[in-house]
Each structure stands twice: as structure tokens, then as C-alpha cells.
C-alpha atoms as a PDB file:
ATOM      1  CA  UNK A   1     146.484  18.491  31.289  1.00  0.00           C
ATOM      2  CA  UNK A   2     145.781  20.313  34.074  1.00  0.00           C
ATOM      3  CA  UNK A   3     142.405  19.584  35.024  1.00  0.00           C
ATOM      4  CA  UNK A   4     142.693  15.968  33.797  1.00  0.00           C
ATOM      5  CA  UNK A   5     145.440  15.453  36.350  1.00  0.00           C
ATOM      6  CA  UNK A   6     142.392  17.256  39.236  1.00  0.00           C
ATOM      7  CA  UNK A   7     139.714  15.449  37.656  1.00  0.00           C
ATOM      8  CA  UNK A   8     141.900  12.319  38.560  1.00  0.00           C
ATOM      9  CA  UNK A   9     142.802  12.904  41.859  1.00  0.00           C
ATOM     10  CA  UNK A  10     139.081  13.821  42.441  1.00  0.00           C
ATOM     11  CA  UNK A  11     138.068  10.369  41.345  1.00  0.00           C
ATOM     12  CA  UNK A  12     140.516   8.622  43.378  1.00  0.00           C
ATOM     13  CA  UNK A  13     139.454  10.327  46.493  1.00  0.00           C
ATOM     14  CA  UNK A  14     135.368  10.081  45.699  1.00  0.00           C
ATOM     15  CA  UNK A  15     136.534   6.070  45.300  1.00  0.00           C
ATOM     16  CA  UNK A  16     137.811   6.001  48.592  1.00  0.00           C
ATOM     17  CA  UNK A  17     135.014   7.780  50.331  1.00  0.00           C
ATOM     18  CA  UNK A  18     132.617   5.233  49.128  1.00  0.00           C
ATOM     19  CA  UNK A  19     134.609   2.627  50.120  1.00  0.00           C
ATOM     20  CA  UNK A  20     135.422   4.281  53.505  1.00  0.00           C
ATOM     21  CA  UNK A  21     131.572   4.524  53.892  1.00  0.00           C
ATOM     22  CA  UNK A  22     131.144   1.198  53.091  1.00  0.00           C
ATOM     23  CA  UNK A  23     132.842  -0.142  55.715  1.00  0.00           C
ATOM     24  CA  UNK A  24     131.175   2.238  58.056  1.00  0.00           C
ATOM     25  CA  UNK A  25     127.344   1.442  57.128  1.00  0.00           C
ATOM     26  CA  UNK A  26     127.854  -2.417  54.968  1.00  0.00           C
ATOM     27  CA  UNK A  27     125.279  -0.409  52.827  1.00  0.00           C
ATOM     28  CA  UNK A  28     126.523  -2.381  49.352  1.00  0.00           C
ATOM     29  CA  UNK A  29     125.615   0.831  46.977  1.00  0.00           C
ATOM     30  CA  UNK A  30     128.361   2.294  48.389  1.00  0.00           C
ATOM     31  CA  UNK A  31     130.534  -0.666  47.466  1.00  0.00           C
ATOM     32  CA  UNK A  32     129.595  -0.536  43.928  1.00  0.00           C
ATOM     33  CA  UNK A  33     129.503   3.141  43.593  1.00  0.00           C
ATOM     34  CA  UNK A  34     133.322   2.641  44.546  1.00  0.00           C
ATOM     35  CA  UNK A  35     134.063  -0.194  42.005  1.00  0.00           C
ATOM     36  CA  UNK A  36     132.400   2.140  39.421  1.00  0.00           C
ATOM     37  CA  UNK A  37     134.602   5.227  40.073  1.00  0.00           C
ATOM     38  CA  UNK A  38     137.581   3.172  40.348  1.00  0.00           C
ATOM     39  CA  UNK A  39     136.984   1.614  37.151  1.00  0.00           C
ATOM     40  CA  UNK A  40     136.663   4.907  35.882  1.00  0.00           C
ATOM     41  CA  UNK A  41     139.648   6.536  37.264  1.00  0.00           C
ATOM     42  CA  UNK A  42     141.783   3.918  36.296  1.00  0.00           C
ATOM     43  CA  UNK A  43     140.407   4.359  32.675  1.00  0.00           C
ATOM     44  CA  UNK A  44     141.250   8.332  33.342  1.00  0.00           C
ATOM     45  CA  UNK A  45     144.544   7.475  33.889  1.00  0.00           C
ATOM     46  CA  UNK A  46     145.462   5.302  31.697  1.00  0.00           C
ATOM     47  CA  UNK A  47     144.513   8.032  28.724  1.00  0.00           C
ATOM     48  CA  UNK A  48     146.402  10.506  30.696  1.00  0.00           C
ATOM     49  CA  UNK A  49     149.518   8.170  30.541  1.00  0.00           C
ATOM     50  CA  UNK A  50     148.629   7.356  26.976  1.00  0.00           C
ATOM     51  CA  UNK A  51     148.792  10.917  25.824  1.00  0.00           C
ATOM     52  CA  UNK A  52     152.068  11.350  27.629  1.00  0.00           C
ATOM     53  CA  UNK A  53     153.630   8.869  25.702  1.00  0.00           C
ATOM     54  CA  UNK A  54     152.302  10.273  22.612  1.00  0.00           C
ATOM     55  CA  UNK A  55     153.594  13.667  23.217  1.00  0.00           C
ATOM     56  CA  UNK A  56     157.128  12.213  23.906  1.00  0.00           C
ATOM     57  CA  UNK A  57     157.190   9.831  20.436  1.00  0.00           C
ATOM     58  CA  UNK A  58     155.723  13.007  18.873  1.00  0.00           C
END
């Protein structure tokens, strides 16, 4: 749980870098490297969430 709760935060932070970059250099890779990682983290999360609420009806 541990690591998934790192590997989270990580994400978020890599997001916001590349969007931080983006609107230092307009370069638009950066942009969708950010949409990608967001989309990802959010889909991190949401399991994480997910398997807390199985552990509590379990």
C-alpha cells in the first residue's frame, strides 16, 4: 500500500512538471506527456481507493 500511495504522489508531481514545462517552452509534447500521466494517476488512484473500500466491506 505503501509504495502505491509513492508511486502516486510520484505521478502527480511528474504531471505537474510537464505541465510546468509546458508553459515555460509551449513545446506541446510536454502538454501531452502531462495529460498522459494524469490520466494515469488518476487511474492509480482510483484502484487505490477501490481496494480501500474492499478491505473495509471485507
Amino acid at each position: 500500500m505503501l509504495l502505491l500511495r509513492f508511486a502516486l504522489v510520484l505521478l502527480l508531481i511528474v504531471s505537474g512538471v510537464c505541465f510546468g514545462v509546458y508553459a515555460f517552452t509551449r513545446d506541446q509534447r510536454y502538454l501531452r506527456w502531462g495529460w498522459v500521466i494524469l490520466k494515469w494517476s488518476l487511474s492509480a488512484a482510483l484502484i487505490f481507493f477501490g481496494i480501500l473500500v474492499l478491505e473495509r466491506l471485507l
